[in-house]
PDB file of N, CA and C in Angstrom:
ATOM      1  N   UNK A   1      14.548 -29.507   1.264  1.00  0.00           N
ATOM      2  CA  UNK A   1      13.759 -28.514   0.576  1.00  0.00           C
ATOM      3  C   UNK A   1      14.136 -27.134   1.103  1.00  0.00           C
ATOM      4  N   UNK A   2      14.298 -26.271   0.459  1.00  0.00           N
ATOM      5  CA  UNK A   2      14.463 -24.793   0.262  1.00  0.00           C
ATOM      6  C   UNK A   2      13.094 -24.081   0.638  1.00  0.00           C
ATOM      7  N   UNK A   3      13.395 -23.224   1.474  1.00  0.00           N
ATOM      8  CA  UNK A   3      12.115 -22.053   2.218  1.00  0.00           C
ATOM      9  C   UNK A   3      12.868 -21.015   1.957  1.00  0.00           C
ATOM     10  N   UNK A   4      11.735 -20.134   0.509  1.00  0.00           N
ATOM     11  CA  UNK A   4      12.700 -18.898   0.019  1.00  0.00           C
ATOM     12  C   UNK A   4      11.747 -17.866   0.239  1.00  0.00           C
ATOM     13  N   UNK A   5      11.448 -17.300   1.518  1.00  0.00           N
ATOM     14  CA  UNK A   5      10.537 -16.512   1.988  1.00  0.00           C
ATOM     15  C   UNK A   5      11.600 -14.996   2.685  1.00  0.00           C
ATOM     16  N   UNK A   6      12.348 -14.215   1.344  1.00  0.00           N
ATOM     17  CA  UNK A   6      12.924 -12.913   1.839  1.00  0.00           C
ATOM     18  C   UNK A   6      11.618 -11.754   1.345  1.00  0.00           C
ATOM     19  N   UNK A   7      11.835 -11.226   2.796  1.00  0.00           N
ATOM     20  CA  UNK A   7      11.325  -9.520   1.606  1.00  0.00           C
ATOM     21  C   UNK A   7      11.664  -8.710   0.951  1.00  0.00           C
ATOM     22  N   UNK A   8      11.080  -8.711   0.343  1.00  0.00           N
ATOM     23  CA  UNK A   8      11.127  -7.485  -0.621  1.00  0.00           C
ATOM     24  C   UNK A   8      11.829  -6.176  -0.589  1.00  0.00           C
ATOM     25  N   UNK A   9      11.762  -5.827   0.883  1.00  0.00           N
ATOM     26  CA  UNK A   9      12.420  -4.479   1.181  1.00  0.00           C
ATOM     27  C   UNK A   9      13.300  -4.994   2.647  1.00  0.00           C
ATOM     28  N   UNK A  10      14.566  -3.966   1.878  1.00  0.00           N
ATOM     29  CA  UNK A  10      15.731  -4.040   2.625  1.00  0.00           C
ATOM     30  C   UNK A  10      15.433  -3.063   3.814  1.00  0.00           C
ATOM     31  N   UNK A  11      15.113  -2.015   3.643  1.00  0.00           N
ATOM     32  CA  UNK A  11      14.656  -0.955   4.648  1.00  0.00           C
ATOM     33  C   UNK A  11      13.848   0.005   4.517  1.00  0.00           C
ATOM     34  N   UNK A  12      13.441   0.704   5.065  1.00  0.00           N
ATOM     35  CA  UNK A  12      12.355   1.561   4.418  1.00  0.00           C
ATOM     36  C   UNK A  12      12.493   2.714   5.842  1.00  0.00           C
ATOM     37  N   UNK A  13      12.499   4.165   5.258  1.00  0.00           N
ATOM     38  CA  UNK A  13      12.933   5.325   6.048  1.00  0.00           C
ATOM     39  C   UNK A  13      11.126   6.020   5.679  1.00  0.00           C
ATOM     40  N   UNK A  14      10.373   6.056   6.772  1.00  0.00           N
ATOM     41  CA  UNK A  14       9.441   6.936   6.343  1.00  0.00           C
ATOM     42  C   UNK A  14       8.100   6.139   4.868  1.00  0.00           C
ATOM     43  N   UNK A  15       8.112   7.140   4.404  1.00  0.00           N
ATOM     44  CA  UNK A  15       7.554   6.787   3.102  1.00  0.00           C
ATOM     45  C   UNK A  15       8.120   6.331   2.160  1.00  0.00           C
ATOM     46  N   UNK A  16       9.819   6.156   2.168  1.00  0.00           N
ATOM     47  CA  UNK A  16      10.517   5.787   0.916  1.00  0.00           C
ATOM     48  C   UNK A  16      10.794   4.298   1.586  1.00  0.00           C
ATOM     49  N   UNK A  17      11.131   3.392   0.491  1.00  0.00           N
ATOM     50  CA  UNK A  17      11.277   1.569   0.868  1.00  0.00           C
ATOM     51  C   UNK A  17      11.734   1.450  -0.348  1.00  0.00           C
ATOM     52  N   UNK A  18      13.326   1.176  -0.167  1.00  0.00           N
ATOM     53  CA  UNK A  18      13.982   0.796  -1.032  1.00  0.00           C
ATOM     54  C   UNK A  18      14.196  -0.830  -0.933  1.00  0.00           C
ATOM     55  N   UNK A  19      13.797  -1.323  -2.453  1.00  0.00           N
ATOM     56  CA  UNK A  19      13.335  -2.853  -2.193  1.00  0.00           C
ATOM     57  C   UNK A  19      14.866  -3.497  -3.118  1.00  0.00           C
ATOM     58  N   UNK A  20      15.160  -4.665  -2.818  1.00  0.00           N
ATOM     59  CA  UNK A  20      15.894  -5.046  -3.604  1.00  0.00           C
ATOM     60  C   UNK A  20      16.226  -5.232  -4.642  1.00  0.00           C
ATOM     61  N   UNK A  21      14.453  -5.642  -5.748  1.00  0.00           N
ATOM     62  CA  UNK A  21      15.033  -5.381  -7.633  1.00  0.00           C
ATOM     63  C   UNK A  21      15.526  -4.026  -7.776  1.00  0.00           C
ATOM     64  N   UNK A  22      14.853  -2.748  -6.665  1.00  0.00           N
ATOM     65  CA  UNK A  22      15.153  -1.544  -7.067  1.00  0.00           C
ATOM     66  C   UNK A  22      16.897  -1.426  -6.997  1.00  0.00           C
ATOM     67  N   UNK A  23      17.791  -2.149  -5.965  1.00  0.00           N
ATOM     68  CA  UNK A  23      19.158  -1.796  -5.847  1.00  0.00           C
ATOM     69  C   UNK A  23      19.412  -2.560  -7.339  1.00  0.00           C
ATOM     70  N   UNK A  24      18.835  -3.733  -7.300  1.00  0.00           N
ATOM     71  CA  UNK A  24      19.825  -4.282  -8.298  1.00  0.00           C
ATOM     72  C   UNK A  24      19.382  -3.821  -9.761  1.00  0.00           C
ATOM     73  N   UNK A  25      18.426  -3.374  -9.959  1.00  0.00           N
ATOM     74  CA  UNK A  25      18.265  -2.569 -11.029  1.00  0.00           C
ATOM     75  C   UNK A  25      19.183  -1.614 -11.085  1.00  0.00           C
ATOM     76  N   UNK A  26      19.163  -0.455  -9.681  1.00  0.00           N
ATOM     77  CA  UNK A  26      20.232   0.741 -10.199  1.00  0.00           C
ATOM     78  C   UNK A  26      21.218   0.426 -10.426  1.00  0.00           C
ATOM     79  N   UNK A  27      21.895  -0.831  -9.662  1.00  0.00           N
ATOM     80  CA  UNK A  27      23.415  -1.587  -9.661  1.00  0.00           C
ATOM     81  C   UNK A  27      23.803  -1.371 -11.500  1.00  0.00           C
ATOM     82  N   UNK A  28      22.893  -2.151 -11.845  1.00  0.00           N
ATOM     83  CA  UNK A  28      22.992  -2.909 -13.079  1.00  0.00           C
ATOM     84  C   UNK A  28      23.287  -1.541 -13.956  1.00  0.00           C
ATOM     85  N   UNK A  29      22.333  -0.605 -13.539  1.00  0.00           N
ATOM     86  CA  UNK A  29      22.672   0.690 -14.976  1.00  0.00           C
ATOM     87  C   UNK A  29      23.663   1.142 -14.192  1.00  0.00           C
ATOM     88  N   UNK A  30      24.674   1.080 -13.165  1.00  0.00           N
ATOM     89  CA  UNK A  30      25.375   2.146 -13.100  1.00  0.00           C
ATOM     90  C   UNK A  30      26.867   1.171 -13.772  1.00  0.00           C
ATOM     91  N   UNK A  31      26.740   0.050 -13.668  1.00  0.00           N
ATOM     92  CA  UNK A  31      27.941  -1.159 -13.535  1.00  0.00           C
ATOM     93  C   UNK A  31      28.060  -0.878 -15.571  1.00  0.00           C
ATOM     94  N   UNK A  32      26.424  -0.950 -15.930  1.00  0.00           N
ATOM     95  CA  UNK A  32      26.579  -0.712 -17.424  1.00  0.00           C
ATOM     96  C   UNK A  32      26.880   0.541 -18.145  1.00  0.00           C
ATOM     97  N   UNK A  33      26.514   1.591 -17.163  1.00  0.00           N
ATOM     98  CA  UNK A  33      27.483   3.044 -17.671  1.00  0.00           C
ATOM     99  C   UNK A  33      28.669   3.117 -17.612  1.00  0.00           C
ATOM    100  N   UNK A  34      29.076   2.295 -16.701  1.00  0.00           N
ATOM    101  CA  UNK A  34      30.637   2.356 -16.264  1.00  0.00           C
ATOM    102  C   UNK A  34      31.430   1.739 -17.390  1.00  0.00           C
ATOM    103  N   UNK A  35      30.733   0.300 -17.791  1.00  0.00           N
ATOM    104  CA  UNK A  35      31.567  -0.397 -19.197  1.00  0.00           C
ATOM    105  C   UNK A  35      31.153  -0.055 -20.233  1.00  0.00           C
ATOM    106  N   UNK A  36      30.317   0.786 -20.477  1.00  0.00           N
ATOM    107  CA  UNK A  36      29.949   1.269 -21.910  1.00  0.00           C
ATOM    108  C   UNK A  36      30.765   2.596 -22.414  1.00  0.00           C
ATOM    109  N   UNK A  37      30.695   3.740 -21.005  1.00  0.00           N
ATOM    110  CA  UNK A  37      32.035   4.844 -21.095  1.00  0.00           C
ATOM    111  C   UNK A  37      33.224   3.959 -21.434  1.00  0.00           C
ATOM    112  N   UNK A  38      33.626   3.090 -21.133  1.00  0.00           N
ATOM    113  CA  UNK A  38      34.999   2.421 -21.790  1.00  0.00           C
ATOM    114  C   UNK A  38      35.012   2.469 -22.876  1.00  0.00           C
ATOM    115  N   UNK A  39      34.272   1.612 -23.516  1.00  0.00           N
ATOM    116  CA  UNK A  39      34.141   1.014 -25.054  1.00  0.00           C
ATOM    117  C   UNK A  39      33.763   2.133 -25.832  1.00  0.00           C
ATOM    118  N   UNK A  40      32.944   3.424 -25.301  1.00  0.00           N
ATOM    119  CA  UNK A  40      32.915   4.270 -26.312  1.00  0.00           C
ATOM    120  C   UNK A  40      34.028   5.073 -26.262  1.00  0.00           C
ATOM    121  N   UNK A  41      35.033   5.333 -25.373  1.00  0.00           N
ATOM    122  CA  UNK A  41      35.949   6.184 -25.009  1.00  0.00           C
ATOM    123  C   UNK A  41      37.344   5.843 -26.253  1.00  0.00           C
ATOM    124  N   UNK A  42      36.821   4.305 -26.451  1.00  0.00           N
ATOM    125  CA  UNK A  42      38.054   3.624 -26.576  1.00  0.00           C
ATOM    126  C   UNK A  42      37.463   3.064 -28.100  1.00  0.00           C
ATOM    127  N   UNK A  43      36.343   3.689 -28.551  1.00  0.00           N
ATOM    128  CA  UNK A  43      35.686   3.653 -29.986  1.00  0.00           C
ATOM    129  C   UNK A  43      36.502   5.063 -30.115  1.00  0.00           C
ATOM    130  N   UNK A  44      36.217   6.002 -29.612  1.00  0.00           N
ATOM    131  CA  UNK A  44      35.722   7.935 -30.073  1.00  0.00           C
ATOM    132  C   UNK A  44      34.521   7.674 -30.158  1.00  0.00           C
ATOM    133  N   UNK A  45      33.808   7.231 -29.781  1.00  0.00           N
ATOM    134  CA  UNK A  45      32.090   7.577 -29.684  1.00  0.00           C
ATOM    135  C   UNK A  45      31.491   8.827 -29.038  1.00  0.00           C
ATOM    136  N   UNK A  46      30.708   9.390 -29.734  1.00  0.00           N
ATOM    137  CA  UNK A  46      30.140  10.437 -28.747  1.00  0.00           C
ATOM    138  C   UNK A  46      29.442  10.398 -27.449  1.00  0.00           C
ATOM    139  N   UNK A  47      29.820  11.123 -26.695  1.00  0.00           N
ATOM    140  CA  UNK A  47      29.052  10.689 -24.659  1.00  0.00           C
ATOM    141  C   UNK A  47      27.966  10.949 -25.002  1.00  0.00           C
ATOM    142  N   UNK A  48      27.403  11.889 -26.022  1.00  0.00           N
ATOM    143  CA  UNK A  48      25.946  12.216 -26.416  1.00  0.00           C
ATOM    144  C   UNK A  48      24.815  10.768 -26.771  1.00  0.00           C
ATOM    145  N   UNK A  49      25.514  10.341 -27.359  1.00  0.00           N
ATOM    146  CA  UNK A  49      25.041   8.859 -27.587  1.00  0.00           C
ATOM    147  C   UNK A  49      25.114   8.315 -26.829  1.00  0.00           C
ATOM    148  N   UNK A  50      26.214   8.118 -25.716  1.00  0.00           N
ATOM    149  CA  UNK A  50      25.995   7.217 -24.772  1.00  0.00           C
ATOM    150  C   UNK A  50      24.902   7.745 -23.341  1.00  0.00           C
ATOM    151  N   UNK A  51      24.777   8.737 -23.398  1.00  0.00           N
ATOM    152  CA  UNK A  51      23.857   9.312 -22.694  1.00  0.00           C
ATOM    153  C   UNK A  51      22.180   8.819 -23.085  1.00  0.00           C
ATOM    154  N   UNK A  52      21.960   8.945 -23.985  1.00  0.00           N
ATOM    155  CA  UNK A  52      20.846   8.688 -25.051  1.00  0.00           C
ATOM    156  C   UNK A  52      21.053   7.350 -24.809  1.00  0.00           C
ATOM    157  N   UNK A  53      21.580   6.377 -24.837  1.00  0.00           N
ATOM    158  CA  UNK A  53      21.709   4.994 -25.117  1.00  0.00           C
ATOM    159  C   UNK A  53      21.348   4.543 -23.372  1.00  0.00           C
ATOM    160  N   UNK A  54      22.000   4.907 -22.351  1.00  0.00           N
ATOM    161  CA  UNK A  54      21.594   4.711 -21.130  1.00  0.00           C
ATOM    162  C   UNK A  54      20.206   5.310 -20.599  1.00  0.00           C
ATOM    163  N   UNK A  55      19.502   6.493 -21.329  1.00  0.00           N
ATOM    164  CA  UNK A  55      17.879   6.771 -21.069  1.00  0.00           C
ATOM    165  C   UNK A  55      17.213   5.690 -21.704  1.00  0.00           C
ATOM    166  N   UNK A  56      17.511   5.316 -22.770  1.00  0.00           N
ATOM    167  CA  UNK A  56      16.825   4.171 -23.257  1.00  0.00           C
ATOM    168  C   UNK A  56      16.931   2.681 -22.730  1.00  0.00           C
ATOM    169  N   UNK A  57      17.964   2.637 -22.301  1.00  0.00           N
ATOM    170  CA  UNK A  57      18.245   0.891 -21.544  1.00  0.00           C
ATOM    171  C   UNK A  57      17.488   0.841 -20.304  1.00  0.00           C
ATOM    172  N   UNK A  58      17.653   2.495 -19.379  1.00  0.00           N
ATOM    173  CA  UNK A  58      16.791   2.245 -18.218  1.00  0.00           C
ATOM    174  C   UNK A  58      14.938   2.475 -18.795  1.00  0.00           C
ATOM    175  N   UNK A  59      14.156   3.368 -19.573  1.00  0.00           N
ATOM    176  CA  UNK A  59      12.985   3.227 -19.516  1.00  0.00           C
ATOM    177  C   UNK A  59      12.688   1.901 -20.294  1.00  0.00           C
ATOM    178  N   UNK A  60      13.316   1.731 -21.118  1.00  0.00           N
ATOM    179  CA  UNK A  60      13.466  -0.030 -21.673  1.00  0.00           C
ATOM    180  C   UNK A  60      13.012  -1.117 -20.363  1.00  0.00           C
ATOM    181  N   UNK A  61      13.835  -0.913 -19.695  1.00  0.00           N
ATOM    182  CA  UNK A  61      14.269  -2.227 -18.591  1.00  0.00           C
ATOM    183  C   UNK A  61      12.973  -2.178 -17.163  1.00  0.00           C
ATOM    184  N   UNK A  62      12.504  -0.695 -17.332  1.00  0.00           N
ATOM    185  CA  UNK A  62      11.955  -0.936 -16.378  1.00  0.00           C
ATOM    186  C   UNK A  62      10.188  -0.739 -17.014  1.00  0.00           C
ATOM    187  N   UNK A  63      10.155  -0.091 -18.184  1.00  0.00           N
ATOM    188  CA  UNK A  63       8.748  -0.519 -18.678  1.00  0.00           C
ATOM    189  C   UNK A  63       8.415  -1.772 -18.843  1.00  0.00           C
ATOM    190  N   UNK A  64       9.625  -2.152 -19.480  1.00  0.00           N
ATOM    191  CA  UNK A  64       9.382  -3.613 -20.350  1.00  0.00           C
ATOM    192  C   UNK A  64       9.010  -4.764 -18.957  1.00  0.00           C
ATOM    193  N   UNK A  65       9.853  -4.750 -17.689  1.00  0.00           N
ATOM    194  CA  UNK A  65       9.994  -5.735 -16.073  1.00  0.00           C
ATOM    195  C   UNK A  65       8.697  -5.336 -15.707  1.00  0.00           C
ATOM    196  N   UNK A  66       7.809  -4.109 -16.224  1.00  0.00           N
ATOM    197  CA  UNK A  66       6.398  -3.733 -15.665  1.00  0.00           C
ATOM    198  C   UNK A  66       5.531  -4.418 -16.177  1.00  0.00           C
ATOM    199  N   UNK A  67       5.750  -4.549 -17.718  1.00  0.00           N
ATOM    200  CA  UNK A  67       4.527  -4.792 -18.678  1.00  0.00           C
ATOM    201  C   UNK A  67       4.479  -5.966 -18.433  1.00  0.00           C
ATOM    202  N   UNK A  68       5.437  -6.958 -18.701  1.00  0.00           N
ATOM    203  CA  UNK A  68       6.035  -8.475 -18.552  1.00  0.00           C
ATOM    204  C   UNK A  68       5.177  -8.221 -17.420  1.00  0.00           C
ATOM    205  N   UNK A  69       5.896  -8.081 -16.166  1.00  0.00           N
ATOM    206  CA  UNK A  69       5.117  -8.523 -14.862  1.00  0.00           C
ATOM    207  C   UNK A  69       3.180  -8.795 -15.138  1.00  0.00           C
ATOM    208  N   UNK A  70       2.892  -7.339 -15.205  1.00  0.00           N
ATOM    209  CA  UNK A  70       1.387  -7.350 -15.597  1.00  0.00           C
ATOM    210  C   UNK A  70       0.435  -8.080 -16.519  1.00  0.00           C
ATOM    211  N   UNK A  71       1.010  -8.388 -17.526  1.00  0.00           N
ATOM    212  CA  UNK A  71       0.669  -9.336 -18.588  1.00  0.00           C
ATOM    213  C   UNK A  71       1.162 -10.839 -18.390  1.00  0.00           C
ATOM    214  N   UNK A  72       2.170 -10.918 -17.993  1.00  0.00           N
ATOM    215  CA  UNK A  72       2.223 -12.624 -17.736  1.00  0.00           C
ATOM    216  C   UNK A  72       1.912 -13.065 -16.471  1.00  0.00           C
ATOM    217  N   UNK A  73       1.864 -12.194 -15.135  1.00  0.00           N
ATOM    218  CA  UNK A  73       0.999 -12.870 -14.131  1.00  0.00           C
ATOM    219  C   UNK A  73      -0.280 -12.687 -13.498  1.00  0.00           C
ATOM    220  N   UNK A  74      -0.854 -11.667 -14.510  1.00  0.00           N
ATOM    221  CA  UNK A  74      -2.380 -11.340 -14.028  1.00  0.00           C
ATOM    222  C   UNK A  74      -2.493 -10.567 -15.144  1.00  0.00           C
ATOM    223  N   UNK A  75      -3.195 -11.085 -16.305  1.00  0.00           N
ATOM    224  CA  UNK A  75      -3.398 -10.204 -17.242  1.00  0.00           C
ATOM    225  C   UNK A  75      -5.034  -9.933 -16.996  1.00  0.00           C
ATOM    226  N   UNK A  76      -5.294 -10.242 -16.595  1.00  0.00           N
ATOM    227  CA  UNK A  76      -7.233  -9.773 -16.725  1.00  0.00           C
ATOM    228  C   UNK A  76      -7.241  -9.224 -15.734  1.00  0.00           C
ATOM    229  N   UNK A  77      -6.892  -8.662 -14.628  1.00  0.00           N
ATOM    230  CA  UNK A  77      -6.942  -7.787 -13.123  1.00  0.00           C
ATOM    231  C   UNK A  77      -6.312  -6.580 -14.384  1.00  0.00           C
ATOM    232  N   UNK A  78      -4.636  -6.775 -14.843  1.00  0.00           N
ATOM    233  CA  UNK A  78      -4.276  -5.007 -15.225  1.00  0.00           C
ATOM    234  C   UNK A  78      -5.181  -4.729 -16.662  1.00  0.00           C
ATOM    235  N   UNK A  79      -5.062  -5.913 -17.477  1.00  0.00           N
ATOM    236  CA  UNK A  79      -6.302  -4.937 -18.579  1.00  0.00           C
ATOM    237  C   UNK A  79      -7.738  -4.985 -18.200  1.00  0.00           C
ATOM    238  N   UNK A  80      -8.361  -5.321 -17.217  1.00  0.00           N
ATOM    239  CA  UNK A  80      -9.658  -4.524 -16.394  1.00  0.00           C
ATOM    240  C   UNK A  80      -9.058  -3.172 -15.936  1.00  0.00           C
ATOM    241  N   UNK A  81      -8.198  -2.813 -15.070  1.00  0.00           N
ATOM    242  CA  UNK A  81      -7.799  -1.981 -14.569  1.00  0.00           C
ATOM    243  C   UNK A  81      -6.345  -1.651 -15.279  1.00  0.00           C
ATOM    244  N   UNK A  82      -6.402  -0.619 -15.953  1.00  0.00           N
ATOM    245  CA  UNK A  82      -5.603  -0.557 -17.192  1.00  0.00           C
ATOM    246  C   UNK A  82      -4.229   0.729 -16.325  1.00  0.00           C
ATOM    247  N   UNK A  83      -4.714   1.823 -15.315  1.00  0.00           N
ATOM    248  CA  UNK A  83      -4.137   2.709 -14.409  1.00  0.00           C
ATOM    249  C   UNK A  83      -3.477   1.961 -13.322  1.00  0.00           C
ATOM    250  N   UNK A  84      -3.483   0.793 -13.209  1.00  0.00           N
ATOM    251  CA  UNK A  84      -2.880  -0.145 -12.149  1.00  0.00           C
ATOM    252  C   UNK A  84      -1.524  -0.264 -12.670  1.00  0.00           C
ATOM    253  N   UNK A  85      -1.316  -0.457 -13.907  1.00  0.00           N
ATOM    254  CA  UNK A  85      -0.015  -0.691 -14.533  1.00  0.00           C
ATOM    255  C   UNK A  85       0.846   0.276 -13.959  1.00  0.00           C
ATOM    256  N   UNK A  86       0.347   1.362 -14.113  1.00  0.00           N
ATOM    257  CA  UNK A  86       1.645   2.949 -13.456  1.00  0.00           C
ATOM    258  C   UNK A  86       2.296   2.576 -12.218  1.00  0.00           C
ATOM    259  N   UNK A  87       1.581   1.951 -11.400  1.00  0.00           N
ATOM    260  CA  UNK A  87       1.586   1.642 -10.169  1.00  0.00           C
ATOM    261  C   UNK A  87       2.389   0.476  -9.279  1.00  0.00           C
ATOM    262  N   UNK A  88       3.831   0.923  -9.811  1.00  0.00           N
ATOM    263  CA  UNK A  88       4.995   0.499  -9.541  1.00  0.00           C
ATOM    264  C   UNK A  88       5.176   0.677  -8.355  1.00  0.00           C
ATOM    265  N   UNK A  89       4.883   1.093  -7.482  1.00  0.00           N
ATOM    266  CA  UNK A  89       4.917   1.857  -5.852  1.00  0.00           C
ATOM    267  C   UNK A  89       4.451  -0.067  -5.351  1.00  0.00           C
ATOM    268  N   UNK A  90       3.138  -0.373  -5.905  1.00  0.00           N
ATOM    269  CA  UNK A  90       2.540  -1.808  -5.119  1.00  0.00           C
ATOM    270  C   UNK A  90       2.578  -2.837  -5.216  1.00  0.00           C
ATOM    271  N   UNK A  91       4.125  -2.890  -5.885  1.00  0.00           N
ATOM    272  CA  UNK A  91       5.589  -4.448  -6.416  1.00  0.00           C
ATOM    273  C   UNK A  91       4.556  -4.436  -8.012  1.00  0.00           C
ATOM    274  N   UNK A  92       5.818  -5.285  -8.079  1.00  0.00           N
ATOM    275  CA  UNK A  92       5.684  -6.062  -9.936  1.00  0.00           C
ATOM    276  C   UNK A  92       6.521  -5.393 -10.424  1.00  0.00           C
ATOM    277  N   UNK A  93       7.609  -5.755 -10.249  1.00  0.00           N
ATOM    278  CA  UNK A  93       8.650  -5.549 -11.334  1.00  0.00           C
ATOM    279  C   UNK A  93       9.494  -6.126 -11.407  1.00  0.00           C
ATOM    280  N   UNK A  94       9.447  -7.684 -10.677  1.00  0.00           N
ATOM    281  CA  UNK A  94      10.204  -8.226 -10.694  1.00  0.00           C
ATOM    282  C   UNK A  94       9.560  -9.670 -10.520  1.00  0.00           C
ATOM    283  N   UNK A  95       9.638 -10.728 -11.221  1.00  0.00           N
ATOM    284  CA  UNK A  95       8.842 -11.684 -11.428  1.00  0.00           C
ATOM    285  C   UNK A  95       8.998 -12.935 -10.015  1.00  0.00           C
ATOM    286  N   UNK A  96       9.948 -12.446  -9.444  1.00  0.00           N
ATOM    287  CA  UNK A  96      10.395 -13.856  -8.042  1.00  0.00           C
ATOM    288  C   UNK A  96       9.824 -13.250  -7.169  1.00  0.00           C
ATOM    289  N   UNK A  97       8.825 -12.142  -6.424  1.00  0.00           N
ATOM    290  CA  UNK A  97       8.102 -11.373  -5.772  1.00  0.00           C
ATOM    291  C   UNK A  97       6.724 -11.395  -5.611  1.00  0.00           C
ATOM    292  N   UNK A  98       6.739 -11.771  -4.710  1.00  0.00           N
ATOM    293  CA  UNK A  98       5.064 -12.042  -4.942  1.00  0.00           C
ATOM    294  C   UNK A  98       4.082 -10.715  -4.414  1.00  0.00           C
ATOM    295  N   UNK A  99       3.480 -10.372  -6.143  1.00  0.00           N
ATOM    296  CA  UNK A  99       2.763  -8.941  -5.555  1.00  0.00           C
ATOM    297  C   UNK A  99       1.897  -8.972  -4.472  1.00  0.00           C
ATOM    298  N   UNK A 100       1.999  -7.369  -3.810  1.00  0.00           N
ATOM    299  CA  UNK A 100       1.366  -7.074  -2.918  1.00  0.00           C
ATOM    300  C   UNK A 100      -0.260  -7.033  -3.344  1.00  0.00           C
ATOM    301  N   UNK A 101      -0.781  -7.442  -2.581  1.00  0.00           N
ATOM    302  CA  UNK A 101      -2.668  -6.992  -3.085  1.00  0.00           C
ATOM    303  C   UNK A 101      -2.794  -5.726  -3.220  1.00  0.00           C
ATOM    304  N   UNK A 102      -3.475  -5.778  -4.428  1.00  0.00           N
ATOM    305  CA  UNK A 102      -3.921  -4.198  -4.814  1.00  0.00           C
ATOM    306  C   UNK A 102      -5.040  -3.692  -3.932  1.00  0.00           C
TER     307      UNK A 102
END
């Protein structure tokens, strides 16, 4: 049997704690700017669009990993407390994490 007990945070300087969905989230949009400048470069696509297209994949990816979180593992705690949702600072955004108590 498997004991999968990592934390959450890789390090933390002060008040900032950079946690691991957070790297692999940024990983992910920078790995996907990188192959999308290809394909539009190599369309003639406008960078304007691809600019626009990467604001939308990241507030996409990380509203949508919020809402998901809040609604499929405690939906009656965030719609009682509806301002808890913003509150990405106290985990949930990533579903293999087990939130911190509010």
């Amino acid at each position: 049997m498997i004991h999968w007990n990592v934390s959450p945070e890789i390090f933390s300087i002060g008040f900032i704690h950079i946690r691991w969905y957070g790297l692999l989230f940024a990983g992910s949009f920078i790995v996907g700017l990188y192959i999308m400048t290809k394909i539009f470069r190599n369309e003639n696509k406008s960078e304007d669009d691809l600019n626009d297209l990467v604001w939308y994949m990241i507030l996409g990816t990380v509203i949508g990993a919020r809402l998901g979180h809040c609604l499929f593992y405690n939906p009656e705690y965030y719609l009682s407390h509806p301002l808890q949702i913003l509150m990405v600072w106290k985990g949930g955004l990533a579903s293999h994490i087990v939130e911190e108590r509010l």
